[in-house]
N, C-alpha and C. Protein backbone atom coordinates (compact mmCIF):
# COMPACT_ATOMS: atom_id res chain seq x y z
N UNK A 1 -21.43 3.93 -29.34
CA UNK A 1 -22.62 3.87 -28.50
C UNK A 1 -22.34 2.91 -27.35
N UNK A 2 -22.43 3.40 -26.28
CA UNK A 2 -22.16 2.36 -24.80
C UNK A 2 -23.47 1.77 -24.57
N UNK A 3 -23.17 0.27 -24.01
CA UNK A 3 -24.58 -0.50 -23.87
C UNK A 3 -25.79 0.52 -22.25
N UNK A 4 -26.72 -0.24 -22.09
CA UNK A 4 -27.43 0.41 -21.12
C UNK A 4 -26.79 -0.08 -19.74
N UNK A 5 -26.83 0.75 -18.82
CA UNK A 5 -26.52 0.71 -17.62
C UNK A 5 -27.24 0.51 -16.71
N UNK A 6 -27.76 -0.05 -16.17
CA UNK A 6 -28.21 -0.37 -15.04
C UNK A 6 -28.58 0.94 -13.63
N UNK A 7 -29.33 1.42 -13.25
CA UNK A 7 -28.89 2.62 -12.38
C UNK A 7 -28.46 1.91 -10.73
N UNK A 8 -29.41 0.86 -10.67
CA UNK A 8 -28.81 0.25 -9.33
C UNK A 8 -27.83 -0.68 -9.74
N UNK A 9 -26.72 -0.88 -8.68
CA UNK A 9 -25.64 -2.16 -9.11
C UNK A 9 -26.16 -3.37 -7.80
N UNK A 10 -26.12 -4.33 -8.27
CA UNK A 10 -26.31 -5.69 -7.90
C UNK A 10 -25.48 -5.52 -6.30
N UNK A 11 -24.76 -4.98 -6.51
CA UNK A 11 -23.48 -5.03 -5.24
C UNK A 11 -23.14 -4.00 -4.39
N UNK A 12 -24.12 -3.08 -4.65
CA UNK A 12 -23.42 -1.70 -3.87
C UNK A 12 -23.51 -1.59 -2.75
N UNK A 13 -23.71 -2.88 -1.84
CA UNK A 13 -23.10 -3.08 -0.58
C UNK A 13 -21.82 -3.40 -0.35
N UNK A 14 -21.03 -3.95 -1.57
CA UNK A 14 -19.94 -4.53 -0.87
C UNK A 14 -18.64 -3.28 -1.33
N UNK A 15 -18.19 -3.43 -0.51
CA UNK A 15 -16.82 -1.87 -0.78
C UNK A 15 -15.84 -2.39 -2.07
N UNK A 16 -15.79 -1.39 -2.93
CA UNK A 16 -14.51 -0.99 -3.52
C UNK A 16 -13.34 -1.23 -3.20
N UNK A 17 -12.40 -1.73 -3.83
CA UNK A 17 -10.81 -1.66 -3.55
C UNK A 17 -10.20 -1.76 -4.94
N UNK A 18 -9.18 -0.76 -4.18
CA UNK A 18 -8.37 -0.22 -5.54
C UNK A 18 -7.20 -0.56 -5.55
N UNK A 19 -6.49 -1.41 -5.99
CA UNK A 19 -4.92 -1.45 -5.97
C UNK A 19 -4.16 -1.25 -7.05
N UNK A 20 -3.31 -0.05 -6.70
CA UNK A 20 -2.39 0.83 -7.19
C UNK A 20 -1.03 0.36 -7.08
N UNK A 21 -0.45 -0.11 -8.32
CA UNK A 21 1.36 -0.44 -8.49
C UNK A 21 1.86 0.58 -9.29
N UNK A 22 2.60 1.13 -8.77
CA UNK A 22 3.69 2.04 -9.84
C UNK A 22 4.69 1.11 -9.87
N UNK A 23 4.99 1.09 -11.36
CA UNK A 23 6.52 1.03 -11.45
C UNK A 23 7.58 1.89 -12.25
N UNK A 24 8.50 1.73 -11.37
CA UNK A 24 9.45 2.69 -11.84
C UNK A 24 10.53 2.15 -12.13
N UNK A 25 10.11 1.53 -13.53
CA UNK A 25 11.53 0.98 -14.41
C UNK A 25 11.50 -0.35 -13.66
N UNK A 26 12.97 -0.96 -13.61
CA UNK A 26 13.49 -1.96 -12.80
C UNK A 26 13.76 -1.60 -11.69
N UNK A 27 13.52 -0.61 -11.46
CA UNK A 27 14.41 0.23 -10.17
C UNK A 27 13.55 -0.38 -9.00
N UNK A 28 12.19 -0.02 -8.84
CA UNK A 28 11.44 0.16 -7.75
C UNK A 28 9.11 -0.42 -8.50
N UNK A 29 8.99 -1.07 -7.63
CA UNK A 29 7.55 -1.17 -7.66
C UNK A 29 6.82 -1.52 -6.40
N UNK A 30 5.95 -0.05 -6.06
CA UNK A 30 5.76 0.52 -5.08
C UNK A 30 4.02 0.10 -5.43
N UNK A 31 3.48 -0.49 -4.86
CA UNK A 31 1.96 -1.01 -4.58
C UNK A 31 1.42 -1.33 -2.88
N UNK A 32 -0.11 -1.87 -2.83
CA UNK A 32 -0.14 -1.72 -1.85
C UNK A 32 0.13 -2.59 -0.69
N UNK A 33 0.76 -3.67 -0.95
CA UNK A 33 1.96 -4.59 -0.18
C UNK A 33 3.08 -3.36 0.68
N UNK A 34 3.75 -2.73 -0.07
CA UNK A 34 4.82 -2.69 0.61
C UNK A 34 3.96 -1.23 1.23
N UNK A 35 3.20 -0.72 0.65
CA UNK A 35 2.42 0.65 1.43
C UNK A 35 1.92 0.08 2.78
N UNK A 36 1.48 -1.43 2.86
CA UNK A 36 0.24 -1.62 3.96
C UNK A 36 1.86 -1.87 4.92
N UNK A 37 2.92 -2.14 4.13
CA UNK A 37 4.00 -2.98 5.60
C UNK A 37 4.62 -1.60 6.04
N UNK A 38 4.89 -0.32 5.32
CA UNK A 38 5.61 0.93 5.74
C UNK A 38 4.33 1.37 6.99
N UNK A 39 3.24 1.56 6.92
CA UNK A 39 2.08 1.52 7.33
C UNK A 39 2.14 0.49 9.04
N UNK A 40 2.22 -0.34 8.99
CA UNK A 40 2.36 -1.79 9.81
C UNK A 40 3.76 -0.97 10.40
N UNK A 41 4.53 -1.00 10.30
CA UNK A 41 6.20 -0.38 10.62
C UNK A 41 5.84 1.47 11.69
N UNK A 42 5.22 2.07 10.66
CA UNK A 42 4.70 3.16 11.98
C UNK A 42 3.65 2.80 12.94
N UNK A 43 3.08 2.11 12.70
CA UNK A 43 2.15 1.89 13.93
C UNK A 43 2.44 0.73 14.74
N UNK A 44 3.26 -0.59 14.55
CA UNK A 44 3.81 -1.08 15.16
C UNK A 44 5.11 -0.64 15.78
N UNK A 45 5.76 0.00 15.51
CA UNK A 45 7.37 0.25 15.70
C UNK A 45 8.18 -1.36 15.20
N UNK A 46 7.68 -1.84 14.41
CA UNK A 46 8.64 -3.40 14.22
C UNK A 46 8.63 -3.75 12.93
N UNK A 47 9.46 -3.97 12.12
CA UNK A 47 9.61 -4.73 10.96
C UNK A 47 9.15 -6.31 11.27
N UNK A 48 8.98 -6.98 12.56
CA UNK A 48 8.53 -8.34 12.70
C UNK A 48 7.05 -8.33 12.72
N UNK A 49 6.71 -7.07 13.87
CA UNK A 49 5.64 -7.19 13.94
C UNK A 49 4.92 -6.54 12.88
N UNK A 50 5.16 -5.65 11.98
CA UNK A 50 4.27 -5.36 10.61
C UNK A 50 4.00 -6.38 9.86
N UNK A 51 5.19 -7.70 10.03
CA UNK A 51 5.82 -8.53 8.18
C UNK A 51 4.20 -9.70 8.83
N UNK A 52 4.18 -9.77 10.67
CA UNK A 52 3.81 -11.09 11.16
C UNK A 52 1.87 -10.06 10.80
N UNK A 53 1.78 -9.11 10.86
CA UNK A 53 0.40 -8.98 10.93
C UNK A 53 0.13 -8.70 9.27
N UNK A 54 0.87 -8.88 8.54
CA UNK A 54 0.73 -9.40 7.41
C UNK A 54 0.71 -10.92 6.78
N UNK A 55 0.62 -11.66 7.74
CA UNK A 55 1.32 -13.22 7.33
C UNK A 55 2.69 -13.08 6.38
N UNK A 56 3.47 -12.62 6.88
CA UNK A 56 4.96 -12.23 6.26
C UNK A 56 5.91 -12.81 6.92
N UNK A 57 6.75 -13.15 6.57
CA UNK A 57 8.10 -13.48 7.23
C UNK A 57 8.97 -12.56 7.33
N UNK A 58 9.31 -12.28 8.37
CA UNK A 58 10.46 -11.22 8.81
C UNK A 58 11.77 -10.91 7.60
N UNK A 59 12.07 -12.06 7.39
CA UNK A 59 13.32 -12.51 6.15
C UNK A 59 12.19 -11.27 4.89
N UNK A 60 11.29 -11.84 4.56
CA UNK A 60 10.27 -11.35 3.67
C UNK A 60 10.25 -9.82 3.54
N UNK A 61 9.80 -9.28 4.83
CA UNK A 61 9.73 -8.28 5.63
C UNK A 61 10.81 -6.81 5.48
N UNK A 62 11.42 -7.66 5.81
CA UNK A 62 13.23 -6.93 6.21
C UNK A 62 13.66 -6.60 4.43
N UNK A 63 13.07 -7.85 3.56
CA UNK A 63 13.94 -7.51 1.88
C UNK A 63 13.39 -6.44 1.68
N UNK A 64 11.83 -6.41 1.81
CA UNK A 64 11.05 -5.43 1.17
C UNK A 64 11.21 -3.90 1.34
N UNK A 65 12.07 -4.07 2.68
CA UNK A 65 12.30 -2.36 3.51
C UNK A 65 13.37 -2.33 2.73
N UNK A 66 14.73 -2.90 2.96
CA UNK A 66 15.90 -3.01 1.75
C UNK A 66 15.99 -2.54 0.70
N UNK A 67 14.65 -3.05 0.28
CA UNK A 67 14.06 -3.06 -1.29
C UNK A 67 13.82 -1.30 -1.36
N UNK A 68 13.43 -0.87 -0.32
CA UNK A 68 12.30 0.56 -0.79
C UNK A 68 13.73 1.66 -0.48
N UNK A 69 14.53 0.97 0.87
CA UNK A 69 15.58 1.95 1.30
C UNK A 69 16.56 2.15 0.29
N UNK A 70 16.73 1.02 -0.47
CA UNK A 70 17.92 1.39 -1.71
C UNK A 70 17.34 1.94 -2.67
N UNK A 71 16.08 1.86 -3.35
CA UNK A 71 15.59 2.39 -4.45
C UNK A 71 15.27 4.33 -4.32
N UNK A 72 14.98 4.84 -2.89
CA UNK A 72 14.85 6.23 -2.52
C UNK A 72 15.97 6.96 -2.70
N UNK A 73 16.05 8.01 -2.56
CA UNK A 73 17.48 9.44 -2.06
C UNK A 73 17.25 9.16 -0.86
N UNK A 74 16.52 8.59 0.22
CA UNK A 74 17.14 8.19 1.70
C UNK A 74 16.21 7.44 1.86
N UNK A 75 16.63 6.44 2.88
CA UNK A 75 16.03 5.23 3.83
C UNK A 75 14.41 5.63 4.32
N UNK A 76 13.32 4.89 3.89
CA UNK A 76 12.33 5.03 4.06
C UNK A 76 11.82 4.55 5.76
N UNK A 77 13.15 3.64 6.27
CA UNK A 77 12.47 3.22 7.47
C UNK A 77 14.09 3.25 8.07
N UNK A 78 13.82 3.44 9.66
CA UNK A 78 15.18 3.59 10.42
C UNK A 78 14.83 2.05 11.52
N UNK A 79 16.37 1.90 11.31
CA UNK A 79 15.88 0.60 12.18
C UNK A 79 16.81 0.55 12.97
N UNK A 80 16.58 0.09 14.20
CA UNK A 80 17.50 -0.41 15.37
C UNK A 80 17.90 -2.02 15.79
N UNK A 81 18.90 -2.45 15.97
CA UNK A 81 19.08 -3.85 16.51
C UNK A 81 18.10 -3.80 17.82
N UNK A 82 18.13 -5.21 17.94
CA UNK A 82 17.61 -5.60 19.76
C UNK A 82 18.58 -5.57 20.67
N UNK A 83 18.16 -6.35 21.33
CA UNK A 83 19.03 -6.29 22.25
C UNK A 83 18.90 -6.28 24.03
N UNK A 84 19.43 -5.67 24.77
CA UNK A 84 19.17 -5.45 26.19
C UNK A 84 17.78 -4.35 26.33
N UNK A 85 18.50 -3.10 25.27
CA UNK A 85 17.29 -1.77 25.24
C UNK A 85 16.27 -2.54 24.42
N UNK A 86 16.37 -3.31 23.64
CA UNK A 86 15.27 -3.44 22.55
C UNK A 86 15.53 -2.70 21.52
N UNK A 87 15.14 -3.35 19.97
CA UNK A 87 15.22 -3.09 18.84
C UNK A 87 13.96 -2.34 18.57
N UNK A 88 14.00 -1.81 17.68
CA UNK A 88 12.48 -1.08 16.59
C UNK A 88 12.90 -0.79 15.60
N UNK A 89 11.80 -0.44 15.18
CA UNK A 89 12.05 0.53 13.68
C UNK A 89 10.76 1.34 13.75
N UNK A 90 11.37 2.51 12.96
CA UNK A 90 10.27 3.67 12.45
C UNK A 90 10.26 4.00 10.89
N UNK A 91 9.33 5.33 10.50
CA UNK A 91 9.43 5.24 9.03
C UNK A 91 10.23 6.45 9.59
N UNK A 92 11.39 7.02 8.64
CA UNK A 92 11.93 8.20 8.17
C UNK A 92 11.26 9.75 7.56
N UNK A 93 11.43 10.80 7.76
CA UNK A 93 10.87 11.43 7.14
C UNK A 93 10.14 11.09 5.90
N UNK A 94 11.22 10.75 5.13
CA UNK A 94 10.82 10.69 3.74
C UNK A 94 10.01 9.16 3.76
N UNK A 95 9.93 8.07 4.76
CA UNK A 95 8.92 7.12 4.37
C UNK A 95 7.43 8.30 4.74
N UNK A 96 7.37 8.58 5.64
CA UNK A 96 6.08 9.44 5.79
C UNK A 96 4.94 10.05 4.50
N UNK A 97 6.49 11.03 4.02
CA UNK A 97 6.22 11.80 2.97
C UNK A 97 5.84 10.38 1.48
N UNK A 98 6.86 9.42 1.44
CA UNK A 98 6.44 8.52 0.36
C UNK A 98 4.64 8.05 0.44
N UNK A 99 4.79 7.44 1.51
CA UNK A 99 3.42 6.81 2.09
C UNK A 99 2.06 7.84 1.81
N UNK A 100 2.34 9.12 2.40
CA UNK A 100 1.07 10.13 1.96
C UNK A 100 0.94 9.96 0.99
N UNK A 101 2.17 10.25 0.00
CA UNK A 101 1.65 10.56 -1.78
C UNK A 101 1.22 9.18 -2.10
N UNK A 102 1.24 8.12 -1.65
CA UNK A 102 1.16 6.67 -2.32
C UNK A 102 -0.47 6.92 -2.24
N UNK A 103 -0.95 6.69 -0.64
CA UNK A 103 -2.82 7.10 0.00
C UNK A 103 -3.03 7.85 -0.77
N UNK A 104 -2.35 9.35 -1.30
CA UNK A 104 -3.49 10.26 -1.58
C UNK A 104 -3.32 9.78 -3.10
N UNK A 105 -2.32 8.89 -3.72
CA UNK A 105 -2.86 8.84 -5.40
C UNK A 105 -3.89 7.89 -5.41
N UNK A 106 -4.09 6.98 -4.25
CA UNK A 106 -5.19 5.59 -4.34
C UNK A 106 -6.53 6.92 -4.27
N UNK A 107 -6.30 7.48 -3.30
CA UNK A 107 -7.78 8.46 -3.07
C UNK A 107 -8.07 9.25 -4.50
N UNK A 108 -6.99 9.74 -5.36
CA UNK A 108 -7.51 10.69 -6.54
C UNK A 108 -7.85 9.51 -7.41
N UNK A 109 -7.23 7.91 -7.56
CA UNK A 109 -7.36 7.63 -8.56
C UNK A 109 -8.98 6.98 -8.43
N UNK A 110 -9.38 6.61 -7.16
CA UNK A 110 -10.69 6.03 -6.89
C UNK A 110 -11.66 7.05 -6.83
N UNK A 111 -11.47 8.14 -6.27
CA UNK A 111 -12.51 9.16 -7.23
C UNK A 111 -12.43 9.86 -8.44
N UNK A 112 -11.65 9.66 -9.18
CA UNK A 112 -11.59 10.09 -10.54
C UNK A 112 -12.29 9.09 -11.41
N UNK A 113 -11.55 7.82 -10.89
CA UNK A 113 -12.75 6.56 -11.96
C UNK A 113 -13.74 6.06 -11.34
N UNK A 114 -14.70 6.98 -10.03
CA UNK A 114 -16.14 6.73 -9.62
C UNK A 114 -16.60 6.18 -10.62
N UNK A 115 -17.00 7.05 -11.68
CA UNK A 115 -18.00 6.61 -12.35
C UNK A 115 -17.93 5.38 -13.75
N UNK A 116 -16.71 5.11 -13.71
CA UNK A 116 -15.99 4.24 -14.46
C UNK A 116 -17.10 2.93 -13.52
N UNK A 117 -15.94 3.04 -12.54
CA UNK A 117 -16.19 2.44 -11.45
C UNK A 117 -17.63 1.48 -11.07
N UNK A 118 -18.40 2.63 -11.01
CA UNK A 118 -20.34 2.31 -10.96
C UNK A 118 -20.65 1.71 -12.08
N UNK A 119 -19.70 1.75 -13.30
CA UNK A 119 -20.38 1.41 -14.60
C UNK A 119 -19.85 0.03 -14.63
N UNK A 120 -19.04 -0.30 -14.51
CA UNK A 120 -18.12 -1.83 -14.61
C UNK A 120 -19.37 -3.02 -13.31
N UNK A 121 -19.37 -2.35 -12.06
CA UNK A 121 -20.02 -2.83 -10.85
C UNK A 121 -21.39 -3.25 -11.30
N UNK A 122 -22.07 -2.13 -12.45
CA UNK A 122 -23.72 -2.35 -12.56
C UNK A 122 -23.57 -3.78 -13.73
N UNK A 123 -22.42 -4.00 -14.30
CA UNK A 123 -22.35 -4.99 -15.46
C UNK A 123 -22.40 -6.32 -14.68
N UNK A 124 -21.95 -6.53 -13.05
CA UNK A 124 -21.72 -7.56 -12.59
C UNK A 124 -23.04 -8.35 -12.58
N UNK A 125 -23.00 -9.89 -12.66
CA UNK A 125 -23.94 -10.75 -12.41
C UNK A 125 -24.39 -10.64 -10.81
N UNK A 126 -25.72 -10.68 -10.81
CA UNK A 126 -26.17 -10.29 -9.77
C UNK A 126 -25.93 -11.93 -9.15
């Protein structure tokens, strides 16, 4: 028998967040750190400037791409030195393709446990 629920929740102004870690073995653990910096990396074009609008350190930054490029079948992000032309980086096909499936499992897994979800929220102290 589940206790009574509440139909309004104390909080249902303030938003939801869901954070999602896979891990895969020792190999690789893919959450939403290194999703928000692959993320930061296409829309910045920079491994500095993704790691810095994260409060990250470049050193920080740079392991974590390392981290994702050795653990894949190919390099999730392409990167260029600086220089005279200027340096960047982009995501790779396959960061693209990683990154979608990462968003769309946060999206199935936050509407699948809605109602989990509403039930845990209505328990909160108002």
């Amino acid at each position: 028998m589940s206790p009574d629920i509440p139909e309004e929740s104390p909080r249902s102004a303030a938003p939801i967040r869901l954070r999602l870690r896979l891990h895969f073995g020792d190999l690789l653990m893919l959450g939403p750190g290194k999703a928000d910096l692959l993320e930061g990396i296409r829309d910045t074009g920079s491994i500095a400037a993704a790691g810095r609008g994260m409060s990250m350190s470049y050193k920080r930054a740079w392991s974590l791409v390392e981290d994702m490029n050795t653990a894949f079948r190919a390099p999730l992000v392409h990167s260029s030195r600086g220089g005279a032309h200027g340096g960047g980086a982009s995501l790779t096909e396959m960061g693209e393709v990683v990154l979608a499936h990462y968003r769309r499992l946060e999206e199935i897994t936050l509407q699948a446990g809605q109602d989990d979800i509403a039930a845990i929220e209505a328990l909160l102290a108002p």
